[in-house]
Protein backbone atom coordinates (compact mmCIF):
# COMPACT_ATOMS: atom_id res chain seq x y z
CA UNK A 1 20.38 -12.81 7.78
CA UNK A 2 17.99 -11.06 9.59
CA UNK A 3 16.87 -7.47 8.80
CA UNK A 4 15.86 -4.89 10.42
CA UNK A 5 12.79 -2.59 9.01
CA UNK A 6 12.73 1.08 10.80
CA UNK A 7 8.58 1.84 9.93
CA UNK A 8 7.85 5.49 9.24
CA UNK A 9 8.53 6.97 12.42
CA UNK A 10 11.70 5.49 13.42
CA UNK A 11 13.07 6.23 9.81
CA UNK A 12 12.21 9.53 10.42
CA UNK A 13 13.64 10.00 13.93
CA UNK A 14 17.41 8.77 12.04
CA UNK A 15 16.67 10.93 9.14
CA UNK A 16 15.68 13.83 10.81
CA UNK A 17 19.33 14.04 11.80
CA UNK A 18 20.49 14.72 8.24
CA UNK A 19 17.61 16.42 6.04
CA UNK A 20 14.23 18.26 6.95
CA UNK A 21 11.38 16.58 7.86
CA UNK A 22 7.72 17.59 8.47
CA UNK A 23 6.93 17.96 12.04
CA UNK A 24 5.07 14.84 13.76
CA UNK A 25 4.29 13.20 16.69
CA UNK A 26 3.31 9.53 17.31
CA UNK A 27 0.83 8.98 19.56
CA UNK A 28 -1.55 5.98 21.12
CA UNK A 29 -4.53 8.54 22.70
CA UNK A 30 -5.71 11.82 20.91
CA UNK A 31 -5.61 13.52 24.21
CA UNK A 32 -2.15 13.54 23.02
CA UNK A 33 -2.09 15.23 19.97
CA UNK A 34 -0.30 18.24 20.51
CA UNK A 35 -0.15 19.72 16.76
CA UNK A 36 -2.87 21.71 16.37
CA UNK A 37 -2.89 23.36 12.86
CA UNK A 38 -5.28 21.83 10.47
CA UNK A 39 -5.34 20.27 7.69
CA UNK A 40 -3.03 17.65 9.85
CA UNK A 41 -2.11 14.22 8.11
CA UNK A 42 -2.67 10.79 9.99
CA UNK A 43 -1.31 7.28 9.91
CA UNK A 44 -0.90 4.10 10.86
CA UNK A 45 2.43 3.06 12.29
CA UNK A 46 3.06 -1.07 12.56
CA UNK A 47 5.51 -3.38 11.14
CA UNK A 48 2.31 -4.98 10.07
CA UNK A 49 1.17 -1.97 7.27
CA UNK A 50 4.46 -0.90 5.72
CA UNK A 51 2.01 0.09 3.01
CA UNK A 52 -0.16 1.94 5.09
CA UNK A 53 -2.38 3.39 2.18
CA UNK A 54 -3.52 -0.27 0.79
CA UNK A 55 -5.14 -0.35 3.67
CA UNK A 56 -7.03 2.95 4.14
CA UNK A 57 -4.46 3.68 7.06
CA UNK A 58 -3.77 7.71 5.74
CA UNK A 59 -6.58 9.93 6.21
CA UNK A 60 -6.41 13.91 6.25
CA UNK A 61 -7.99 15.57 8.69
CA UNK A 62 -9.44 18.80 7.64
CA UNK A 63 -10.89 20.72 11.18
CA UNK A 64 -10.93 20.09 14.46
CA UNK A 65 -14.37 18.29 14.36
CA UNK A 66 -13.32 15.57 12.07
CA UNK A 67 -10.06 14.37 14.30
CA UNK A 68 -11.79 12.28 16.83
CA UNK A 69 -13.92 10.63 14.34
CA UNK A 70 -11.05 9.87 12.04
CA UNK A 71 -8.74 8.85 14.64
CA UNK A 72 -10.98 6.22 15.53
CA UNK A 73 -11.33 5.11 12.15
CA UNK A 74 -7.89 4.26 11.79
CA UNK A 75 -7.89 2.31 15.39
CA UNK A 76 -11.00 0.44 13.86
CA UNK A 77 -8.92 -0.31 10.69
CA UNK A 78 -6.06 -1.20 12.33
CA UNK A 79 -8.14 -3.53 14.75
CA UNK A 80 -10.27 -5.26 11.21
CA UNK A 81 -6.90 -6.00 9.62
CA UNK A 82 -5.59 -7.67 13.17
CA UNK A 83 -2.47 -5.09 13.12
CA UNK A 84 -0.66 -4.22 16.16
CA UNK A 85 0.22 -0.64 16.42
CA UNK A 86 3.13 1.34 16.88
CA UNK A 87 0.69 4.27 17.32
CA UNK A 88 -1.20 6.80 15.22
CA UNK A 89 1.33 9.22 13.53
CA UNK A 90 -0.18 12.60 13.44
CA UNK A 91 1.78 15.12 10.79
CA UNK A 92 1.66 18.73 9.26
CA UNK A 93 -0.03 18.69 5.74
CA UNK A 94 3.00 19.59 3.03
CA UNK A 95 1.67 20.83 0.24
CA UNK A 96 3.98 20.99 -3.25
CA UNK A 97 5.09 18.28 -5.76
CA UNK A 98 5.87 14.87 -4.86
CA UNK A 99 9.02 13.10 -5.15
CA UNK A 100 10.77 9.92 -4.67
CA UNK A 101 13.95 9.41 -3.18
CA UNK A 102 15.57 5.89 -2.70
CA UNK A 103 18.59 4.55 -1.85
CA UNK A 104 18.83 0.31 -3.13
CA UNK A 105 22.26 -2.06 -2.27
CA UNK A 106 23.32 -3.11 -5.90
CA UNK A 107 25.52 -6.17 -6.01
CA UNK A 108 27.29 -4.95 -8.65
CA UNK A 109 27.49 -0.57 -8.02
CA UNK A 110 27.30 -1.01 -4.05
CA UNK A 111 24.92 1.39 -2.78
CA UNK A 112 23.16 3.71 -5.52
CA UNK A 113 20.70 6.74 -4.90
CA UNK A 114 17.36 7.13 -7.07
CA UNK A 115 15.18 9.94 -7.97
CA UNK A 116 11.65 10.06 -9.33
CA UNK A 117 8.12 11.27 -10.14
CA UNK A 118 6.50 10.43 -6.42
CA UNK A 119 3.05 9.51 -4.77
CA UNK A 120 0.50 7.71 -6.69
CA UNK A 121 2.49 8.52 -10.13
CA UNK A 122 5.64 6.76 -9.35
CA UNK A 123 4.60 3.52 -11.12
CA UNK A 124 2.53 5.13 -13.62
CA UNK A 125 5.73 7.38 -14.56
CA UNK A 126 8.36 5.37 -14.13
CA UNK A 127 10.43 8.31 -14.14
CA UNK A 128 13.23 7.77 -12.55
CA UNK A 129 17.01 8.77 -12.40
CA UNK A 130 19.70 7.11 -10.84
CA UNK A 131 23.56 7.57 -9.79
CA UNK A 132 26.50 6.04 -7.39
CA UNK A 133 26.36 6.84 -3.63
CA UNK A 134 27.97 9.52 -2.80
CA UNK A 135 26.42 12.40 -5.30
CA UNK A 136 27.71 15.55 -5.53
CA UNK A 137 25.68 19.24 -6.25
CA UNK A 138 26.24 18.45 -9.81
CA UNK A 139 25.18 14.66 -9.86
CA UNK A 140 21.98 15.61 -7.84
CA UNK A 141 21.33 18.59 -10.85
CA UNK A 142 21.96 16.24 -13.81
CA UNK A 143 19.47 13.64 -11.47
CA UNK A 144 17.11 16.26 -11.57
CA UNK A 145 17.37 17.16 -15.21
CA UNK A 146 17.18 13.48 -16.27
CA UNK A 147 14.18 13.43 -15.33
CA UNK A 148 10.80 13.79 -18.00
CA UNK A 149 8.41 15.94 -16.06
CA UNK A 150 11.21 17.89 -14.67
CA UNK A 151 9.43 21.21 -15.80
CA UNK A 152 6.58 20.55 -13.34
CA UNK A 153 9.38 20.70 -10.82
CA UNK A 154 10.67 23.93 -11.94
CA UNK A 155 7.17 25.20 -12.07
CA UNK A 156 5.23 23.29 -9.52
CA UNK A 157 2.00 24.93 -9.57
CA UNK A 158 2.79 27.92 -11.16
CA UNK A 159 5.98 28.68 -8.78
CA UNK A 160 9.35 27.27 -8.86
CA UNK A 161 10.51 24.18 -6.65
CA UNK A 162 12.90 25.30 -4.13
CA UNK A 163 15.92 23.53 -6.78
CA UNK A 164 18.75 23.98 -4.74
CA UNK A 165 17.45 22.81 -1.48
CA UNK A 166 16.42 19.70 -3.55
CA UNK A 167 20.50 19.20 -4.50
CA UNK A 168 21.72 19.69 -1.35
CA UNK A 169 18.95 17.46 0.66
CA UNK A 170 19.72 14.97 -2.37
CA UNK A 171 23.83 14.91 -1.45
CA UNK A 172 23.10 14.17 2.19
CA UNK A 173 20.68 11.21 1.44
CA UNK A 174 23.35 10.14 -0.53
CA UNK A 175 25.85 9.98 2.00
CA UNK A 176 23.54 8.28 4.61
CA UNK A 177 25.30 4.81 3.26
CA UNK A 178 28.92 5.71 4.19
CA UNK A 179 27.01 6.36 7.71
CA UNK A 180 24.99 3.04 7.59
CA UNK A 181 27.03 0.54 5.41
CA UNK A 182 24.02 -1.90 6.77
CA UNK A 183 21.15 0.30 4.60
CA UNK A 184 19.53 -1.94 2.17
CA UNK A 185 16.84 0.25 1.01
CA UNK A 186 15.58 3.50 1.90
CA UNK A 187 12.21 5.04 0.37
CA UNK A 188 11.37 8.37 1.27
CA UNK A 189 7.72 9.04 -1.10
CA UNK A 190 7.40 11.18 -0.93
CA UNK A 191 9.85 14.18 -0.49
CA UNK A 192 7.47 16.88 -0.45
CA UNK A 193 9.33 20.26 -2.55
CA UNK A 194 7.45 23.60 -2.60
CA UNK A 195 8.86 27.00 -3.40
CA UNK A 196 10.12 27.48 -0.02
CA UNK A 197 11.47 23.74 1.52
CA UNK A 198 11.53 20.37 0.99
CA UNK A 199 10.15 18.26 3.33
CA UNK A 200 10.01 13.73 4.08
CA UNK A 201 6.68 13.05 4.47
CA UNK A 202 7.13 9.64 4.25
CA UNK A 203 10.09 7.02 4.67
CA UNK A 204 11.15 3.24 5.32
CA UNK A 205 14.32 1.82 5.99
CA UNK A 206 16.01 -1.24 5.89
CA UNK A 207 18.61 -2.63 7.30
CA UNK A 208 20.77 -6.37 6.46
């Protein structure tokens, strides 16, 4: 069977539809760049680098006179590793505690959503809390209090996550399946929650 892989952009453009998502553009020129508040986030799109930061392919851009030299960093990357691009994804920087959000196709359960400690601690952590697609409001709050270092969430950096936004951007990931009965996986790390929203800053989907 063949599958279908939607890289970050395309997975974005589908999600976008059903739960917030940090404002972007992909581009192939930086004449084209059109978001202009710094710090701004870039990355390499491709089919190639799924796991874009193995290979150095996410660099934040801090002012206006780094862009052009950090744009064509990640060209030069992308051109060292032979990758064809998609284009250079240019994004708002989210700043808040990191999240992931998956949904896996379980032989046995059918489609199941997970929650966990996100970014560079996911593995570390293995934190993680799982239930049965579709969730409800209280599923997604017993998700959330499953999980260890759930008091950094309710005091991410000395201010509350935005808890309920979580839930309800947590019950319509969960119902993306009964949408797309093709979704084999969906990552989304991470899911960027501050005291005000919670935002994908990152996601891959695929599709059987």
């Amino acid at each position: 069977m063949t599958k279908k892989i939607y890289t970050e952009y395309k997975a974005e453009e589908l999600l976008k539809k059903y739960v917030p998502i940090a404002k972007n553009q992909l581009v192939n020129d930086i004449k084209q760049i059109k978001l202009k508040k710094y710090p701004l986030v870039l990355k390499i799109i491709s089919q190639q680098a799924l796991h874009k930061t193995d290979i150095g392919g996410v660099i934040v851009v801090n002012s206006k006179d780094e862009l052009e030299k950090k744009f064509n960093k990640l060209i030069q990357i992308s051109k060292k590793n032979k990758i064809k691009l998609e284009g250079i994804l240019v994004q708002e920087f989210i700043d808040g505690y990191q999240l992931i959000v998956g949904i896996k196709k379980d032989p046995v359960f059918n489609h199941v959503i997970l929650l966990g400690a996100g970014g560079i601690y996911t593995k570390i952590l293995k934190d993680i809390s799982i239930r049965a697609c579709p969730i409800t409001v209280e599923d997604a709050n017993s998700m959330i209090e499953d999980l260890k270092t759930k008091d950094i969430l309710y005091c991410a950096r000395g201010e509350k996550a935005n808890i309920s936004k979580l839930k309800r951007v947590l019950v319509n990931i969960s119902k993306l399946p009964s949408k797309y009965k093709n979704i084999e996986e969906l990552d989304i790390n991470p899911l960027i929650v501050n005291k005000n929203t919670v935002l994908v800053v990152d996601a891959r989907i695929i599709f059987g």
